[in-house]
N, C-alpha and C. Protein backbone atom coordinates (compact mmCIF):
# COMPACT_ATOMS: atom_id res chain seq x y z
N UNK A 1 -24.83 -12.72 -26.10
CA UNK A 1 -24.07 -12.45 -24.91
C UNK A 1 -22.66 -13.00 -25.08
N UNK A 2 -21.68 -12.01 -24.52
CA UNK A 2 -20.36 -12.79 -24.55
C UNK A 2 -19.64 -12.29 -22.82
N UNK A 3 -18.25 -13.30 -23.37
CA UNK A 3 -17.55 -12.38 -22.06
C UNK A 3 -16.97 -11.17 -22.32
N UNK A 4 -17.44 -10.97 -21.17
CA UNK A 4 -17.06 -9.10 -21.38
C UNK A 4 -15.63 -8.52 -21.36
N UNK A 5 -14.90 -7.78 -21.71
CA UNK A 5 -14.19 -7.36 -22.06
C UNK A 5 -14.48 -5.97 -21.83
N UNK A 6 -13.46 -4.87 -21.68
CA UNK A 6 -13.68 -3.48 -21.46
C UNK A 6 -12.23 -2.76 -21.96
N UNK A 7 -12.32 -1.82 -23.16
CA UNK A 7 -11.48 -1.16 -23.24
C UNK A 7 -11.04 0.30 -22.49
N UNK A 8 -10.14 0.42 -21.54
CA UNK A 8 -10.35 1.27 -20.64
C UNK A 8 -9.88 3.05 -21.35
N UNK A 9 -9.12 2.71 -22.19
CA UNK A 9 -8.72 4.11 -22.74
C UNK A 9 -9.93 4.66 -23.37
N UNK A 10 -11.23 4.40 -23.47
CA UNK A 10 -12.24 4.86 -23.70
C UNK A 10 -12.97 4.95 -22.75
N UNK A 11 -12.57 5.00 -21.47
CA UNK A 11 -13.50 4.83 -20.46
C UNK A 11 -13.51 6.39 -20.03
N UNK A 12 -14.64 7.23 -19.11
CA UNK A 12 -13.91 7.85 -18.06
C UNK A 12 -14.02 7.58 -16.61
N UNK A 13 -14.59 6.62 -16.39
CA UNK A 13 -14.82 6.23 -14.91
C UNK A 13 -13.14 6.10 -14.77
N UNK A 14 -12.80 5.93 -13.28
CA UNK A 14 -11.29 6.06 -12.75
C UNK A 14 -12.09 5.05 -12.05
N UNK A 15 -10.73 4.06 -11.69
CA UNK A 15 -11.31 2.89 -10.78
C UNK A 15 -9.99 2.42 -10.40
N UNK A 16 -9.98 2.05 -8.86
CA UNK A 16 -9.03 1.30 -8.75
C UNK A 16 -8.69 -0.52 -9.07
N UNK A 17 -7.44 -0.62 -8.52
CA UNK A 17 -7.13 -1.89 -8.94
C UNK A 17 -6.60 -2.47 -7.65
N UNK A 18 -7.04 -3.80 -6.89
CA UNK A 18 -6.22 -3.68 -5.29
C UNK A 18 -5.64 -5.49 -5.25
N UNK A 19 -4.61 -5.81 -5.37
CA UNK A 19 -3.45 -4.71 -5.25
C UNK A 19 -2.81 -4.30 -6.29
N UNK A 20 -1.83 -3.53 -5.89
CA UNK A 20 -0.67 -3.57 -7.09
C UNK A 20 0.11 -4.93 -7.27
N UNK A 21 -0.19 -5.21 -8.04
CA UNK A 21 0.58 -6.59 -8.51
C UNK A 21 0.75 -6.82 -10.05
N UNK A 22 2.07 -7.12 -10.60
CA UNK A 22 1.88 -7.21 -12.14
C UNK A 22 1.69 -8.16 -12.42
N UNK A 23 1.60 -9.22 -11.92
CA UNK A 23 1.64 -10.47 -13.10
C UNK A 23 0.04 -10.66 -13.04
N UNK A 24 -1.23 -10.17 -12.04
CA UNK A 24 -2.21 -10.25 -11.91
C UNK A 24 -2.39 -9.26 -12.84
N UNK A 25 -2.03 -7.94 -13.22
CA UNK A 25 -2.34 -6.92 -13.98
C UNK A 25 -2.36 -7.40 -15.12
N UNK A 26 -1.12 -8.27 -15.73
CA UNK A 26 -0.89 -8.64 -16.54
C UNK A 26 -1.83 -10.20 -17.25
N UNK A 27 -2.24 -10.72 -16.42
CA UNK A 27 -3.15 -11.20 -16.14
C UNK A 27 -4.63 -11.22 -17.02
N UNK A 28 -5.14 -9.72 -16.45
CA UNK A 28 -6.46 -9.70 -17.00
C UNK A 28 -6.34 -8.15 -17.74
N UNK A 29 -5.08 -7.80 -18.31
CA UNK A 29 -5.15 -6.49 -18.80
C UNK A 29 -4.38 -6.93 -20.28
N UNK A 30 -5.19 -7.12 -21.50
CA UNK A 30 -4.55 -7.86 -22.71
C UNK A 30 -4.69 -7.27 -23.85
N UNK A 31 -4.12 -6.75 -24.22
CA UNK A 31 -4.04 -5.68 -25.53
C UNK A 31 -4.69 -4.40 -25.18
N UNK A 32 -4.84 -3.83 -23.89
CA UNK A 32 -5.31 -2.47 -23.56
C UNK A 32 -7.10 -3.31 -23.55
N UNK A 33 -7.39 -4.47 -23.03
CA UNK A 33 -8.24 -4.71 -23.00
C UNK A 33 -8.86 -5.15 -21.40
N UNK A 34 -9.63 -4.75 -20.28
CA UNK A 34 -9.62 -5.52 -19.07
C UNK A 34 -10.60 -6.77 -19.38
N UNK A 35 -10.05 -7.50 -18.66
CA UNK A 35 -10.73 -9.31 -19.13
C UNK A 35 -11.13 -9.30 -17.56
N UNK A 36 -12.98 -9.12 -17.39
CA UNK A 36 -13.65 -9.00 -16.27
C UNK A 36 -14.34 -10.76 -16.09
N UNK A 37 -14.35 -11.15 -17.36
CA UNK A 37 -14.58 -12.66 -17.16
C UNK A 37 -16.57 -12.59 -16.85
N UNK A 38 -16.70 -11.21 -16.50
CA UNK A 38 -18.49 -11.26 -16.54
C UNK A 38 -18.97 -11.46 -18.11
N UNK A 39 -20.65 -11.75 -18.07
CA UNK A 39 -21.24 -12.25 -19.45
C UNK A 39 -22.25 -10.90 -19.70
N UNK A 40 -22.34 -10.55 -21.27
CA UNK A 40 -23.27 -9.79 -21.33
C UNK A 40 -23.09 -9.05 -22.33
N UNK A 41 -23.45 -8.08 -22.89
CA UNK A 41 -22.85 -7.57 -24.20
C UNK A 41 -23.17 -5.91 -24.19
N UNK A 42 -22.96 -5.27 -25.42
CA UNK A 42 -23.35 -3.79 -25.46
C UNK A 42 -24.88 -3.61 -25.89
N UNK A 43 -24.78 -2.51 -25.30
CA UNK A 43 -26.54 -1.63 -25.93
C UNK A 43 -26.26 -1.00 -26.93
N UNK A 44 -27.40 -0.53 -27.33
CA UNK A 44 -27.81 0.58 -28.83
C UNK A 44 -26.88 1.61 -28.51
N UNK A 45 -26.94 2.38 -27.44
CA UNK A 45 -26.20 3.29 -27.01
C UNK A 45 -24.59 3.24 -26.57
N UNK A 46 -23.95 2.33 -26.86
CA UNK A 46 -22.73 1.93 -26.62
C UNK A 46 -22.04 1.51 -25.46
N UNK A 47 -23.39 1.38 -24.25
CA UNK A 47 -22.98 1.13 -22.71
C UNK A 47 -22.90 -0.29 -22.62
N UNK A 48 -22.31 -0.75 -21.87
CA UNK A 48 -21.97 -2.13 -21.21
C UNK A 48 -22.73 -2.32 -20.63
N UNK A 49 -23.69 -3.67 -20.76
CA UNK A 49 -24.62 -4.37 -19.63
C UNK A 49 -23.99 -5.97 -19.19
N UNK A 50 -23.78 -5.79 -18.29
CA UNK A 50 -23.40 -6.66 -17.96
C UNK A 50 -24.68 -7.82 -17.09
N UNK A 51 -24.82 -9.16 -17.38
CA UNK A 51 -25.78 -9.96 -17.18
C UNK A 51 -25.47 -11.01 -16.11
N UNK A 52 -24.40 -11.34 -16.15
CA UNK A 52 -24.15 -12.72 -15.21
C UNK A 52 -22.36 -12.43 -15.18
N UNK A 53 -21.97 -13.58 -14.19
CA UNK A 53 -20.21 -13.71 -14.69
C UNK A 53 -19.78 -15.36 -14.83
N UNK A 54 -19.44 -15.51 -15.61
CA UNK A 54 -18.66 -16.47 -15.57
C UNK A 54 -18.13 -17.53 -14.68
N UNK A 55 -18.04 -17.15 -13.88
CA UNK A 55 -17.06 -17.63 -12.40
C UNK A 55 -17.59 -17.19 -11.56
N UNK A 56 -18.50 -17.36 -10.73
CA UNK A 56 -19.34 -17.21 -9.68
C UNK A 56 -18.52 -18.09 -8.17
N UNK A 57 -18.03 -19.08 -8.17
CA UNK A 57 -17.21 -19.30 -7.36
C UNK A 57 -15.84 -20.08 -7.72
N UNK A 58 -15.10 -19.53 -7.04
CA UNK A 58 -13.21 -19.89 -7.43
C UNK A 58 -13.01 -20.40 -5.38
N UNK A 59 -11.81 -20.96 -6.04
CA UNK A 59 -10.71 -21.18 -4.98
C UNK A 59 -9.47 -20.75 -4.81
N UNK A 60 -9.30 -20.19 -3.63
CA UNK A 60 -7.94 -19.16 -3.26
C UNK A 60 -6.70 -20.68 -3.37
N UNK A 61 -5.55 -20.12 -3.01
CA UNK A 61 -4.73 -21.36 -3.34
C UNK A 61 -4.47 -22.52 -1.75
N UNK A 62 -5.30 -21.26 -0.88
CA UNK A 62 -5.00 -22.17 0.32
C UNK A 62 -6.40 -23.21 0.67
N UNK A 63 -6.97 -22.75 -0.46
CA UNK A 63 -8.57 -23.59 -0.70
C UNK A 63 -9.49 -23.40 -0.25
N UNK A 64 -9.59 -22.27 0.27
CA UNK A 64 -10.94 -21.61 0.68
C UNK A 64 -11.35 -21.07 -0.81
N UNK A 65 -13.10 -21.56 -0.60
CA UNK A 65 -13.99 -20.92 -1.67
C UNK A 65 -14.36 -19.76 -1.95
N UNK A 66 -14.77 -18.76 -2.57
CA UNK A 66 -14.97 -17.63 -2.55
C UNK A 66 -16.05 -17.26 -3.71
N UNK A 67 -17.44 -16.83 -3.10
CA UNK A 67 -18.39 -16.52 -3.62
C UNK A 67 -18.14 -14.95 -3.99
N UNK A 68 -17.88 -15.07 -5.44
CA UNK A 68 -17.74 -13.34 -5.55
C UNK A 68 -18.76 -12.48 -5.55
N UNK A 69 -20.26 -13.24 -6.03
CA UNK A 69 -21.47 -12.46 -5.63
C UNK A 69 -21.98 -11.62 -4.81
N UNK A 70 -21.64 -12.20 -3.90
CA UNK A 70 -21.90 -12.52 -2.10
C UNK A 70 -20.93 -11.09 -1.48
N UNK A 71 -19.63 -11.41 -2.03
CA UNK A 71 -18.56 -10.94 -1.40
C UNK A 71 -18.83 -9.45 -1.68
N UNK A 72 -19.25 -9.22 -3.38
CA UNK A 72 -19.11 -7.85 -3.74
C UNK A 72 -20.75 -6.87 -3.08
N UNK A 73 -21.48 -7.68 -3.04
CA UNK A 73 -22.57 -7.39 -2.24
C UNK A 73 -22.17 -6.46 -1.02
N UNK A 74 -21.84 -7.39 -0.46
CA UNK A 74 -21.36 -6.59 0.94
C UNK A 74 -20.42 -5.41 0.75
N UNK A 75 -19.79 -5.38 -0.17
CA UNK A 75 -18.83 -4.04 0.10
C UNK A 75 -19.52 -3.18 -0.60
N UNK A 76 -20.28 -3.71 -1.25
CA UNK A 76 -21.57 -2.51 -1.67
C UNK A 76 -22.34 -1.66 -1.21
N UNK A 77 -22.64 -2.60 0.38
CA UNK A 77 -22.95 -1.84 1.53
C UNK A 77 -22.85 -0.23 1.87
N UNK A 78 -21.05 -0.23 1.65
CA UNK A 78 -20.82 0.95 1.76
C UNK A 78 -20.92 2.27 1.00
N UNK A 79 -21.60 3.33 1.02
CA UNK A 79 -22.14 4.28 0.05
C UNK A 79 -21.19 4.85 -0.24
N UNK A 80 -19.76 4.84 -0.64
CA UNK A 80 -19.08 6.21 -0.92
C UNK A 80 -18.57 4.89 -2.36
N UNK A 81 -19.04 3.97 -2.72
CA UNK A 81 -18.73 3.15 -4.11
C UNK A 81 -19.58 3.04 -4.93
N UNK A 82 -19.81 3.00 -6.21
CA UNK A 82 -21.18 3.06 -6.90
C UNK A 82 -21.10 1.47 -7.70
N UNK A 83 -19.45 1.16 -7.87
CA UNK A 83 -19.15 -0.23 -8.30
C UNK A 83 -18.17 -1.15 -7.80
N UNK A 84 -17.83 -2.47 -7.80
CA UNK A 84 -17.38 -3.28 -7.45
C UNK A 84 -17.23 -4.41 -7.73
N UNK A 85 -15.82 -5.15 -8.31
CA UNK A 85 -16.20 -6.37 -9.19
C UNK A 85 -14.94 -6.71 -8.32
N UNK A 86 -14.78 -8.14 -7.74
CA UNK A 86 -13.91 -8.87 -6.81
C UNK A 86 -13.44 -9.83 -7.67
N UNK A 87 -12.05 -10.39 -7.92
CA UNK A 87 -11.16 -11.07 -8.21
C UNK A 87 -10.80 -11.74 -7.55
N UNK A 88 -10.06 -13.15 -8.08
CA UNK A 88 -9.27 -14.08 -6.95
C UNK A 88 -9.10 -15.06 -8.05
N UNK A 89 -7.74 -15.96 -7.96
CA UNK A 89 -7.61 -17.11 -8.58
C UNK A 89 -6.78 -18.10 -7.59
N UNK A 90 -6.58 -19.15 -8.12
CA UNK A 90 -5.65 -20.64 -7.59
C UNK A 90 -4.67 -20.44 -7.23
N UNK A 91 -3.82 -19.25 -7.63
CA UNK A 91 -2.31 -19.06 -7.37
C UNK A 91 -2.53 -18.09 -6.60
N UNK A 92 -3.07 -17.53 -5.70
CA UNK A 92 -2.94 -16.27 -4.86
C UNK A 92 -4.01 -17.23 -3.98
N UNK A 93 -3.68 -16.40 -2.01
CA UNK A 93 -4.24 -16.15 -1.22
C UNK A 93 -5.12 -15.06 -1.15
N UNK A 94 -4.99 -14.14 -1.60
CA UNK A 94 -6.03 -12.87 -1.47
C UNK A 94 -6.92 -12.65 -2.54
N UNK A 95 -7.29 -11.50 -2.25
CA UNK A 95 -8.77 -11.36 -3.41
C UNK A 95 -7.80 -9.86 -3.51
N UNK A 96 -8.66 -9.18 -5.16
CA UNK A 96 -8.17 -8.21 -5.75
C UNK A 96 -9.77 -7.48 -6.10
N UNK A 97 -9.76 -6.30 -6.44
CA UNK A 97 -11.02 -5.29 -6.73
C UNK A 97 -10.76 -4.64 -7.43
N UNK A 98 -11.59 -3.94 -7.92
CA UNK A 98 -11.97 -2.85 -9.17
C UNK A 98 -12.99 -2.40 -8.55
N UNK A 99 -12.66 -0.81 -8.13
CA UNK A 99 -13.73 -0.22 -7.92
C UNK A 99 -14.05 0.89 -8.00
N UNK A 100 -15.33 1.53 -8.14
CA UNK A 100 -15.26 2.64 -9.07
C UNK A 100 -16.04 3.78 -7.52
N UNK A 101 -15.46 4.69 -7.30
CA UNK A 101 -15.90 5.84 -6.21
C UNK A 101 -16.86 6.61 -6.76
N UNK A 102 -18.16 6.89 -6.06
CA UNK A 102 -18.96 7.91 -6.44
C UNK A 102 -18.28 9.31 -6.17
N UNK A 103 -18.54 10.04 -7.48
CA UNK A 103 -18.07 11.19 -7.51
C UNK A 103 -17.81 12.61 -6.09
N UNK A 104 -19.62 12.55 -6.23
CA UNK A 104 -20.06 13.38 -5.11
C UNK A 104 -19.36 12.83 -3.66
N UNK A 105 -19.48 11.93 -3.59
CA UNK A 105 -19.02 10.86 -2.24
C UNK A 105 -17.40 11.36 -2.04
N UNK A 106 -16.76 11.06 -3.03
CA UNK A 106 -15.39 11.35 -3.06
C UNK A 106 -15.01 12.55 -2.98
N UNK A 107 -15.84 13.41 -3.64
CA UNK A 107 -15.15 14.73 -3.81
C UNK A 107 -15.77 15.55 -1.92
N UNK A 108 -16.84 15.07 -1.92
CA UNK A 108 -17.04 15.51 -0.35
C UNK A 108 -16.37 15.29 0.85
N UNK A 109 -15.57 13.97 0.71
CA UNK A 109 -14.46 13.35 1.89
C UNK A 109 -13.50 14.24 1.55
N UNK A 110 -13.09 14.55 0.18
CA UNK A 110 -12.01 15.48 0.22
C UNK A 110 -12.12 16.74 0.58
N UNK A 111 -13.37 17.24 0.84
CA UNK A 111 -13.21 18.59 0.75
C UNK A 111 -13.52 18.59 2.21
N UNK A 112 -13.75 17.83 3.00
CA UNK A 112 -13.64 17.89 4.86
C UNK A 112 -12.13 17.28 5.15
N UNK A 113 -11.25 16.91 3.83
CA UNK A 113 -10.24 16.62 4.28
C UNK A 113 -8.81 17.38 4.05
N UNK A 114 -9.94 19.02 3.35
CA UNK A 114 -8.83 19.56 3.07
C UNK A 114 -7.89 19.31 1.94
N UNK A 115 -8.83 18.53 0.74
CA UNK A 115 -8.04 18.08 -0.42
C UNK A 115 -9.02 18.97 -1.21
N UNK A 116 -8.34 19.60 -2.25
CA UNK A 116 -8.66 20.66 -3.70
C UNK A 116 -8.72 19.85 -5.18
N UNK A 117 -8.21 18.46 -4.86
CA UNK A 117 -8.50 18.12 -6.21
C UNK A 117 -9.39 17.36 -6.82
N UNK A 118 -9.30 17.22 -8.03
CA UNK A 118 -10.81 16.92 -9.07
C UNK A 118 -11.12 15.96 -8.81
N UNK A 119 -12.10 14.92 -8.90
CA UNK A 119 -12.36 13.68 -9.37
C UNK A 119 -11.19 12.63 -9.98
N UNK A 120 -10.67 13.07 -10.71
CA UNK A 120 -9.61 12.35 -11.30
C UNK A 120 -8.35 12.14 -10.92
N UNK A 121 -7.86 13.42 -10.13
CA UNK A 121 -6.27 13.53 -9.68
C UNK A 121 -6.94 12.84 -7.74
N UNK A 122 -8.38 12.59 -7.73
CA UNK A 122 -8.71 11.84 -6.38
C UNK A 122 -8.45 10.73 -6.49
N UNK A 123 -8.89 10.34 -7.63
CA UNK A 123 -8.68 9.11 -7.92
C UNK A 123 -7.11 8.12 -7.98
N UNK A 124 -6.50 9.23 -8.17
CA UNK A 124 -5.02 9.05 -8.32
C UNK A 124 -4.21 9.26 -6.59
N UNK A 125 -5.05 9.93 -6.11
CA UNK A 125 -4.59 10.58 -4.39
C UNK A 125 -4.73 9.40 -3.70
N UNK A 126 -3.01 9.05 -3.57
CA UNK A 126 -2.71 7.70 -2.79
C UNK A 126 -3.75 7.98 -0.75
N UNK A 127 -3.91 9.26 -0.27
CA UNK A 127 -4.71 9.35 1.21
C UNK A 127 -5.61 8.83 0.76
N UNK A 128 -6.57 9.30 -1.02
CA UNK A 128 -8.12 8.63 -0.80
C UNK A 128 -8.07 7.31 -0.85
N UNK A 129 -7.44 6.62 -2.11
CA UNK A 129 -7.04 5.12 -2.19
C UNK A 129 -7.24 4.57 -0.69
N UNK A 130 -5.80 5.01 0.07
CA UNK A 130 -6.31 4.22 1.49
C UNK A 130 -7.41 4.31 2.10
N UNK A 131 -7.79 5.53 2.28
CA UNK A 131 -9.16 5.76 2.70
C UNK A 131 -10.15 4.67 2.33
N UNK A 132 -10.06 4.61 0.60
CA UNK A 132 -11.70 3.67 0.40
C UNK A 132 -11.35 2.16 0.80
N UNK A 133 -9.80 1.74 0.44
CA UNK A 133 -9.22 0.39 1.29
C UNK A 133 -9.72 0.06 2.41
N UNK A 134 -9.58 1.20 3.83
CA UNK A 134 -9.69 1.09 4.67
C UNK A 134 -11.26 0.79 4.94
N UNK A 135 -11.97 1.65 4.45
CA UNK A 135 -13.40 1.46 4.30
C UNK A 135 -13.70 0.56 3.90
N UNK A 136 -13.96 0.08 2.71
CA UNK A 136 -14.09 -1.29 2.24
C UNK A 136 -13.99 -2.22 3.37
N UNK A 137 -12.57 -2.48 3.76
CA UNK A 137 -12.42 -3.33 4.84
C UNK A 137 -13.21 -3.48 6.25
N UNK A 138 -13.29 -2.44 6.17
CA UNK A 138 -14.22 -1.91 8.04
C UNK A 138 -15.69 -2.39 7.64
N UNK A 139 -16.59 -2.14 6.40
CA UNK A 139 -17.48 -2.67 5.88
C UNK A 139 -17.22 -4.05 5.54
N UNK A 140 -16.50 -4.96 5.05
CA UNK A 140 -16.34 -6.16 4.74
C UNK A 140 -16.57 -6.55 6.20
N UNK A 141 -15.88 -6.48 7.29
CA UNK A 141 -15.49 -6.92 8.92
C UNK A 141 -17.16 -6.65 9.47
N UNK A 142 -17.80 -5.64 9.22
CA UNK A 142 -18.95 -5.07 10.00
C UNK A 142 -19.97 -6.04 9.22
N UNK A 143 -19.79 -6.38 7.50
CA UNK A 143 -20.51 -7.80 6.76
C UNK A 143 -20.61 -9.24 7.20
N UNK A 144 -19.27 -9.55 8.52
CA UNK A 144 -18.68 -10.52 8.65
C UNK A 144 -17.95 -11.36 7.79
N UNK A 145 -17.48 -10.41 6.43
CA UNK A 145 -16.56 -11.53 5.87
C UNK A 145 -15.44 -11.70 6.56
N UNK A 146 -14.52 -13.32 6.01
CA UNK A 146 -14.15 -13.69 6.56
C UNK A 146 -12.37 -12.99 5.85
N UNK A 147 -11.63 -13.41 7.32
CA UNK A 147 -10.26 -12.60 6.62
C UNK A 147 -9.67 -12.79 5.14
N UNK A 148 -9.44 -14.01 4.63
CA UNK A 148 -9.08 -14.39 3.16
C UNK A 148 -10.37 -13.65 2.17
N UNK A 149 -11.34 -12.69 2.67
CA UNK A 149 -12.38 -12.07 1.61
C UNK A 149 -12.45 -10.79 1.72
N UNK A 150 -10.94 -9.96 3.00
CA UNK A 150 -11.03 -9.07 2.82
C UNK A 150 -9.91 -8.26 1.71
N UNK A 151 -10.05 -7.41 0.97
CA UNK A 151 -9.20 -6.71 0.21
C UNK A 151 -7.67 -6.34 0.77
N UNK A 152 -6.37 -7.17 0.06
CA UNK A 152 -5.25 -6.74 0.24
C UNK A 152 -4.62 -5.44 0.06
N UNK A 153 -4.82 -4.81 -0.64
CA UNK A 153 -3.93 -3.32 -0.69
C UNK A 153 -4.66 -2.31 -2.24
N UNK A 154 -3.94 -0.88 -2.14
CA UNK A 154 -4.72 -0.17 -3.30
C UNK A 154 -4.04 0.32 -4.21
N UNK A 155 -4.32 0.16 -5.50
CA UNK A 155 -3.14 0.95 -6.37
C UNK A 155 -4.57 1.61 -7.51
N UNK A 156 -4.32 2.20 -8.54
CA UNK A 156 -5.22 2.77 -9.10
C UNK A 156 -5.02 2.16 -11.48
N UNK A 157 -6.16 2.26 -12.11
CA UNK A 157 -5.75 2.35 -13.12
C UNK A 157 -5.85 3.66 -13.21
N UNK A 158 -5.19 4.53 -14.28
CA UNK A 158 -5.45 6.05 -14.77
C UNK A 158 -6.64 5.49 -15.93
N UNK A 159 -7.09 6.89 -16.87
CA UNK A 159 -7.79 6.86 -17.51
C UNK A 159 -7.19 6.58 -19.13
N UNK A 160 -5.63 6.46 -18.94
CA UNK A 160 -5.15 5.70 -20.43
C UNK A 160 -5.26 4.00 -19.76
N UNK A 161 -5.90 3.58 -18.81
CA UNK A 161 -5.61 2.16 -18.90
C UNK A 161 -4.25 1.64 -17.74
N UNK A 162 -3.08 2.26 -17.61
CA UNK A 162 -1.93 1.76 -17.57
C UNK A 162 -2.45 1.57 -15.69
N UNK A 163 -1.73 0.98 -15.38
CA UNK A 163 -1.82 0.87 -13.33
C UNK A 163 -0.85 1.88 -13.29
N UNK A 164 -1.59 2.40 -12.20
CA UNK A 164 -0.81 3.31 -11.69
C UNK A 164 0.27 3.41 -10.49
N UNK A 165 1.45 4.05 -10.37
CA UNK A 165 2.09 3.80 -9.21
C UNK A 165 2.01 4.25 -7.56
């Protein structure tokens, strides 16, 4: 088992990143590599299993604790996400996410919303972004987390890796 690591230009899941922020991007994004800080290694088949994380609880800088277990649980709650991995360190007040939209889920909000595009250019569609923000959040609040555990803002990676604007 190691820490995990993920090269995203081989990925095709689309996932966001919340927030936009570079020096956090910069952060845990290191040679085209994302540094998830979870433990666990690859299968026969070349998939990522991920086993445990590393950092199970951190402190925001205003010193509240933050159980990321716990935290990502709850926004799990909500069915239109299939994944969710929560961030936070010492030098920031807020928490940050990676999260990955179920396809079907996504592509069905769009198509009652009057949106035509794929999976991928959804993923990129700053209305859905807010949308799953907003959600997330309304589910975090309806979890009772507390305000410093709800998600600050949405920006996206593309599928070369880079954040998107």
């Amino acid at each position: 088992m190691c820490a995990m690591w993920r090269d995203f230009p081989r990925r095709k899941n689309h996932v966001f990143w919340l927030p936009q922020a570079q020096d956090l991007t910069e952060e845990v994004l290191i040679d085209g590599w994302f540094r998830t800080g979870d433990i666990g290694g690859w299968q026969p088949n070349g998939a990522m299993k991920v086993t445990d994380s590393k950092m199970e609880v951190f402190k925001l800088s205003q010193g509240e604790y933050v159980a990321m277990e716990s935290i990502e649980s709850k926004y799990l709650q909500w069915p239109l996400i299939t994944s969710i991995w929560v961030y936070g360190n010492g030098f920031e007040s807020f928490l940050v996410a990676v999260v990955v939209p179920g396809r079907k889920a996504l592509e069905d909000w769009a198509a009652e919303h009057h949106l035509t595009d794929d999976y991928k250019s959804l993923c990129q569609n700053l209305k859905a972004r807010n949308y799953i923000l907003d959600e997330l959040n309304i589910t975090g609040q309806k979890q009772q987390l507390r305000g410093f555990e709800l998600l600050e803002a949405a920006s996206k990676f593309g599928s070369d890796g880079k954040e998107g604007r």
